[in-house]
C-alpha atoms as a PDB file:
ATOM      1  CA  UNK A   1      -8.158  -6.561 -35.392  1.00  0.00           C
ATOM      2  CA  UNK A   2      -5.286  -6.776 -32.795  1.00  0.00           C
ATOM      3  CA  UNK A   3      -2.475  -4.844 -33.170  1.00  0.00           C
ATOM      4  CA  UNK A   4       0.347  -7.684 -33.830  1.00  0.00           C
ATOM      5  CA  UNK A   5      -2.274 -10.508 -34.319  1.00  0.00           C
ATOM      6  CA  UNK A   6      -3.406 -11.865 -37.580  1.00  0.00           C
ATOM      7  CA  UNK A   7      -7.232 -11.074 -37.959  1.00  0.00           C
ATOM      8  CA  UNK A   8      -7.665 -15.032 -38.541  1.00  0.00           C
ATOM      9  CA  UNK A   9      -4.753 -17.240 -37.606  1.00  0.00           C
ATOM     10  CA  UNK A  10      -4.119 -20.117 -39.966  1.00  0.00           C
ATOM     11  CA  UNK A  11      -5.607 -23.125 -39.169  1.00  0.00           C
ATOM     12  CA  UNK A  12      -2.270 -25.003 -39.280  1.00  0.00           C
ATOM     13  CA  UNK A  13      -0.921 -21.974 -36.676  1.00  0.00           C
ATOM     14  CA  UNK A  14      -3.767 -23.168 -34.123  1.00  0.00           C
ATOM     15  CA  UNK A  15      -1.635 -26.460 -33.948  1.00  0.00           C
ATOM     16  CA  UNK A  16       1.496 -24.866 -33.336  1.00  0.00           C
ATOM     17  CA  UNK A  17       2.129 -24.382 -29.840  1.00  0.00           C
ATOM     18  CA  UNK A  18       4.889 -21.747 -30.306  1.00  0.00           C
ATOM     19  CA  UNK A  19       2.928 -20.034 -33.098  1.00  0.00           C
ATOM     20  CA  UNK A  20       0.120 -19.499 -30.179  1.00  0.00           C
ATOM     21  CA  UNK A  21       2.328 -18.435 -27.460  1.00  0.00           C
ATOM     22  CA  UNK A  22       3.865 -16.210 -29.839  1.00  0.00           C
ATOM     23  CA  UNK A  23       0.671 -14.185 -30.135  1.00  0.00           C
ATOM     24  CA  UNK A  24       0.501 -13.975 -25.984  1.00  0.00           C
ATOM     25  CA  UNK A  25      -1.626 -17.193 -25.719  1.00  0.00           C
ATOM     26  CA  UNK A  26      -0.904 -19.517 -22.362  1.00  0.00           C
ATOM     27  CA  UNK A  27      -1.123 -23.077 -22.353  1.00  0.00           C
ATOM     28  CA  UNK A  28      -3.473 -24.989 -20.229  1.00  0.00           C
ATOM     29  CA  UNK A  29      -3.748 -28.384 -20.506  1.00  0.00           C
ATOM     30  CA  UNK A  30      -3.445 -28.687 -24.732  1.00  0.00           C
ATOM     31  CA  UNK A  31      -6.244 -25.273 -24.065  1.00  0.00           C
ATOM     32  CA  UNK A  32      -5.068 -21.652 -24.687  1.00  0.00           C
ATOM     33  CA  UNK A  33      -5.985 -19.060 -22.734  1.00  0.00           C
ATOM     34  CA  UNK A  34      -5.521 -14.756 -23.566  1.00  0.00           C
ATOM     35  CA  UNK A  35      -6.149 -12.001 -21.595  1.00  0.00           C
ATOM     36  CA  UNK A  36      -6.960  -9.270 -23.787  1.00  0.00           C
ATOM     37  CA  UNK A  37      -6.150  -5.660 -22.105  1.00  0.00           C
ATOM     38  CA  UNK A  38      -8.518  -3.625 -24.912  1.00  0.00           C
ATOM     39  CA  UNK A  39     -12.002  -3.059 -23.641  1.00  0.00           C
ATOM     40  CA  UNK A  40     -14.975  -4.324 -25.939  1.00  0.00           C
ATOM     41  CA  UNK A  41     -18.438  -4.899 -25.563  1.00  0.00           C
ATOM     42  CA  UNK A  42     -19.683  -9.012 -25.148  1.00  0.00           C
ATOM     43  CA  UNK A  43     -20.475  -9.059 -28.645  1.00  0.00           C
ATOM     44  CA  UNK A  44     -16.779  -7.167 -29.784  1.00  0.00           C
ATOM     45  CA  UNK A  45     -15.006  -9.260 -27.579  1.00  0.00           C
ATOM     46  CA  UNK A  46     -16.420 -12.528 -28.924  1.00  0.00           C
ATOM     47  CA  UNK A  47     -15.989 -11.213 -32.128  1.00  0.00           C
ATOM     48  CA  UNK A  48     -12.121 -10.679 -31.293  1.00  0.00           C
ATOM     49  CA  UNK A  49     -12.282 -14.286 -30.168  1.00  0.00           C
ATOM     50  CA  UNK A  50     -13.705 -15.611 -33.282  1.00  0.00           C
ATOM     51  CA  UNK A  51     -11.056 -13.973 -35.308  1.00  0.00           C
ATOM     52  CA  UNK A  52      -7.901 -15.934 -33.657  1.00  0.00           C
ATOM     53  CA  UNK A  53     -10.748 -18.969 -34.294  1.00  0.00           C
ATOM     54  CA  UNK A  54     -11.338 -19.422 -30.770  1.00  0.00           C
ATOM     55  CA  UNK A  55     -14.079 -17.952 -28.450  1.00  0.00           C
ATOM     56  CA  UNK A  56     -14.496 -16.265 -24.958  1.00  0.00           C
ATOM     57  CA  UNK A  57     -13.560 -18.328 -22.011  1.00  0.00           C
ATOM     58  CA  UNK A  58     -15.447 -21.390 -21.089  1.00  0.00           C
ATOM     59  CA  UNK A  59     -14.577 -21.110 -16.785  1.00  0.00           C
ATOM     60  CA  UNK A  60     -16.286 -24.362 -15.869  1.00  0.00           C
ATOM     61  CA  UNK A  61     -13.465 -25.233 -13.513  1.00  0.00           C
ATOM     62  CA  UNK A  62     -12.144 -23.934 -10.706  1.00  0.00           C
ATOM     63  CA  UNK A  63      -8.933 -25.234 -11.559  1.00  0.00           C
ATOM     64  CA  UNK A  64      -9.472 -23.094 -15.144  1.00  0.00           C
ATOM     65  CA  UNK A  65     -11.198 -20.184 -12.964  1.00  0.00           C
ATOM     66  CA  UNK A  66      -8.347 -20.659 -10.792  1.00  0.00           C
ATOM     67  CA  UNK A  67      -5.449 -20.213 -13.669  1.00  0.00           C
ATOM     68  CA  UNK A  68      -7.456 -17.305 -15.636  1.00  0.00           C
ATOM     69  CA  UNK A  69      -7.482 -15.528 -12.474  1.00  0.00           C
ATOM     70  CA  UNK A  70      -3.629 -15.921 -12.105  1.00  0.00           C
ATOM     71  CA  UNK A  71      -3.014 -14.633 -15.443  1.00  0.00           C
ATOM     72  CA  UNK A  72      -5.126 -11.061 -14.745  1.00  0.00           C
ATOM     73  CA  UNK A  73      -2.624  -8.332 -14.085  1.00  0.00           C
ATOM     74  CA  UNK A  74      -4.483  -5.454 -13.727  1.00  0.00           C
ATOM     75  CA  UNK A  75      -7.755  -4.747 -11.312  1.00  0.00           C
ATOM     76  CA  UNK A  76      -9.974  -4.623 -14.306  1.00  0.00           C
ATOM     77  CA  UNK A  77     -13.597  -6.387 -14.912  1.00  0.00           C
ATOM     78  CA  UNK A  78     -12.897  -9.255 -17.520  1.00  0.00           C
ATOM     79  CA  UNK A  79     -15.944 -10.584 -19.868  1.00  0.00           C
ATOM     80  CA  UNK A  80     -15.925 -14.590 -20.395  1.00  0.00           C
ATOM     81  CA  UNK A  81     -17.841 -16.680 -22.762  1.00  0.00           C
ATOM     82  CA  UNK A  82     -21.170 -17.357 -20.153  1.00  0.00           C
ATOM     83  CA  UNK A  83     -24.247 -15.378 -20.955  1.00  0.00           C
ATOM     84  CA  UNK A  84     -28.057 -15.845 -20.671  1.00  0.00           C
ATOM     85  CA  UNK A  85     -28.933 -13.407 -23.332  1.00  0.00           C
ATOM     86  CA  UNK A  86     -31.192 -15.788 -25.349  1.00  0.00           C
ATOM     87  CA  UNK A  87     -33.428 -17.177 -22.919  1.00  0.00           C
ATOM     88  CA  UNK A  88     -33.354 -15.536 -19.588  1.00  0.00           C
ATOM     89  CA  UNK A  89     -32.091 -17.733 -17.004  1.00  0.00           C
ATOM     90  CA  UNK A  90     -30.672 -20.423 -18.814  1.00  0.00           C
ATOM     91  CA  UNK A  91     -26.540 -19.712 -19.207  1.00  0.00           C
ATOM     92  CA  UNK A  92     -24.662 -20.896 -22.009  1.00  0.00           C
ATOM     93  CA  UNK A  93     -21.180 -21.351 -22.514  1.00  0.00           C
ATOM     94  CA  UNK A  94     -19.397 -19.876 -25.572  1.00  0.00           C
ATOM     95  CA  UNK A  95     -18.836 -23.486 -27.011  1.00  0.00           C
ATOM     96  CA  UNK A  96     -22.480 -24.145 -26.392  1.00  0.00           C
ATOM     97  CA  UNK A  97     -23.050 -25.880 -23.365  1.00  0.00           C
ATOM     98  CA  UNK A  98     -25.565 -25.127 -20.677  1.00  0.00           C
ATOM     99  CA  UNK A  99     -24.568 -24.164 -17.010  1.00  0.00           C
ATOM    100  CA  UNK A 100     -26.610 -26.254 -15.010  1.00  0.00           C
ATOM    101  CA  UNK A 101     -27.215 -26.333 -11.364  1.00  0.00           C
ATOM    102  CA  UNK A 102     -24.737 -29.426 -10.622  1.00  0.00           C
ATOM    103  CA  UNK A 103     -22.068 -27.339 -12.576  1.00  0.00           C
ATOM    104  CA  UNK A 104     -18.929 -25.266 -11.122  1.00  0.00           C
ATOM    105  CA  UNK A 105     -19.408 -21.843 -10.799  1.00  0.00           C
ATOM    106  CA  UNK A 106     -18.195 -18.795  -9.055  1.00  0.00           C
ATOM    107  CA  UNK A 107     -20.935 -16.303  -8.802  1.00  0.00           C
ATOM    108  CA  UNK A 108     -20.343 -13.185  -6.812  1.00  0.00           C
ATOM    109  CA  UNK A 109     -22.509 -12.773  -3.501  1.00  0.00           C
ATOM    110  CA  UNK A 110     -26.255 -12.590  -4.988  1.00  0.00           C
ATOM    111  CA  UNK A 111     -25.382 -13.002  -8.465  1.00  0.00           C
ATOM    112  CA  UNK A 112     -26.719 -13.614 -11.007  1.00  0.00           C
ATOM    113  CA  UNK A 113     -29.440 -10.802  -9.902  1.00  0.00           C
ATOM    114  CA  UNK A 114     -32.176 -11.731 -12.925  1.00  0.00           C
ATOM    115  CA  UNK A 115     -31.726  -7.461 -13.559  1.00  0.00           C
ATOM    116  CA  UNK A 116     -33.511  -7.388 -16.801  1.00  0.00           C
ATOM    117  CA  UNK A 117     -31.228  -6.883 -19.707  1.00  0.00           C
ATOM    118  CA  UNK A 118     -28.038  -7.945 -18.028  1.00  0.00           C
ATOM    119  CA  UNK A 119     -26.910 -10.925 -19.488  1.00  0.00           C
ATOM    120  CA  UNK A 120     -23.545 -11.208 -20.194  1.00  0.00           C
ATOM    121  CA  UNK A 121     -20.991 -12.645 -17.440  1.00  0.00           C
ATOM    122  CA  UNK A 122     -17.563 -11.052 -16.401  1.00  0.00           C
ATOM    123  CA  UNK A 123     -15.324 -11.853 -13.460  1.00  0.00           C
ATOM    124  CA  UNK A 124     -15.869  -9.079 -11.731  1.00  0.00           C
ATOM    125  CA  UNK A 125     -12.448  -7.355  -9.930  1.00  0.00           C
ATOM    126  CA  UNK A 126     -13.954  -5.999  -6.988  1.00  0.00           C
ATOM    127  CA  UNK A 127     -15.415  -9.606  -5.999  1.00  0.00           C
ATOM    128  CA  UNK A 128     -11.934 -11.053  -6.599  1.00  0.00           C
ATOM    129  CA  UNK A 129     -12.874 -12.132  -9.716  1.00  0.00           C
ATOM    130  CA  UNK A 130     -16.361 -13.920  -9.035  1.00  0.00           C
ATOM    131  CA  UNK A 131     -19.129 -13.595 -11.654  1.00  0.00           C
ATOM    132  CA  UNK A 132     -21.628 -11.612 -12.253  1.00  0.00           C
ATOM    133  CA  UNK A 133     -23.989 -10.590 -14.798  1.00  0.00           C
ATOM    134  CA  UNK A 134     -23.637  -7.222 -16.432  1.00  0.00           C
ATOM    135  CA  UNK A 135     -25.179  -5.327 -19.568  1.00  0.00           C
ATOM    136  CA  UNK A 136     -23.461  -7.132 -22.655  1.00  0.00           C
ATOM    137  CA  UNK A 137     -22.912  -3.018 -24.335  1.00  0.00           C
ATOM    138  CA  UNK A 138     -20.340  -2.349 -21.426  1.00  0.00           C
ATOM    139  CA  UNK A 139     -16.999  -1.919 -22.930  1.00  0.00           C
ATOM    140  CA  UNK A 140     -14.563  -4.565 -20.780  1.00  0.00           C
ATOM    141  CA  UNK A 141     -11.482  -6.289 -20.956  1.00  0.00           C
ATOM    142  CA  UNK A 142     -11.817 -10.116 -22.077  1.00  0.00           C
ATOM    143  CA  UNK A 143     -10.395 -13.406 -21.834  1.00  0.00           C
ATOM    144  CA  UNK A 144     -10.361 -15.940 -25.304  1.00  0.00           C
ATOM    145  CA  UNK A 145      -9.898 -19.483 -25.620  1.00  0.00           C
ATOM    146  CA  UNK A 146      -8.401 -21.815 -28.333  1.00  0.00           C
ATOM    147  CA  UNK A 147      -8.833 -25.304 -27.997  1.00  0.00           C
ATOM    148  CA  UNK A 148     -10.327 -27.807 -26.261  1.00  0.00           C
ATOM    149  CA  UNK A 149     -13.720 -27.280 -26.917  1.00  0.00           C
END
């Protein structure tokens, strides 16, 4: 649990755009976006996600890649809700949509690498924020999503 945050907001609090904001949610578009400053692992974050009944970023935009990167602060690595950690490969968005080729993204230079066991996505700070695949047990900062799924 968040420090400040309810473990599991009420579901008539995820329609309450002040209720959101409130909690450090931004508005996007009826979607809300968070930038969580606590490092977890892929699996903690999502977790984290879950609990404010939303899930880890879906970037499949680069107008939302675009506005996630303008709400990072600090020069940190940021997990998002992309990971191939079921079938090697094949990426899947939090809300459970496939990444296919014809798709946005924002890989860093020779990313994703295929390096066995590194599956989970994060923009990665010293790429200005592209993606790349990492180990899903490295501890992170993360970005959630309500809405808009």
């Amino acid at each position: 649990m968040v420090e400040g945050v309810p473990e599991t907001f009420p579901r008539e609090c995820l329609d309450d755009k002040r209720t959101l904001s409130s909690f450090g949610y931004t508005e996007r578009e009826g979607t809300f976006y968070k930038v969580f400053k606590t490092r977890k692992d892929h699996t903690g974050a999502h977790q984290t996600c879950e609990a404010d009944g939303g899930h880890l970023a879906v970037v499949n935009t680069e107008p939302i890649n675009n506005f996630i990167v303008e709400l990072i602060s600090d020069p940190e690595d940021f997990w998002i809700g992309l990971s191939d950690k079921y079938t090697e490969g094949t990426f899947m968005w939090a809300d459970g949509t496939k990444l296919d080729g014809f798709d946005f993204t924002n890989w860093a230079p020779n990313e994703p690498n295929a390096q066995s066991g590194q599956n989970c996505v994060h923009m990665w700070s010293v790429y200005d924020y592209k993606w790349d695949d990492d180990y899903c047990y490295r501890q992170k900062y993360f970005i959630c999503q309500i809405g808009t799924y």
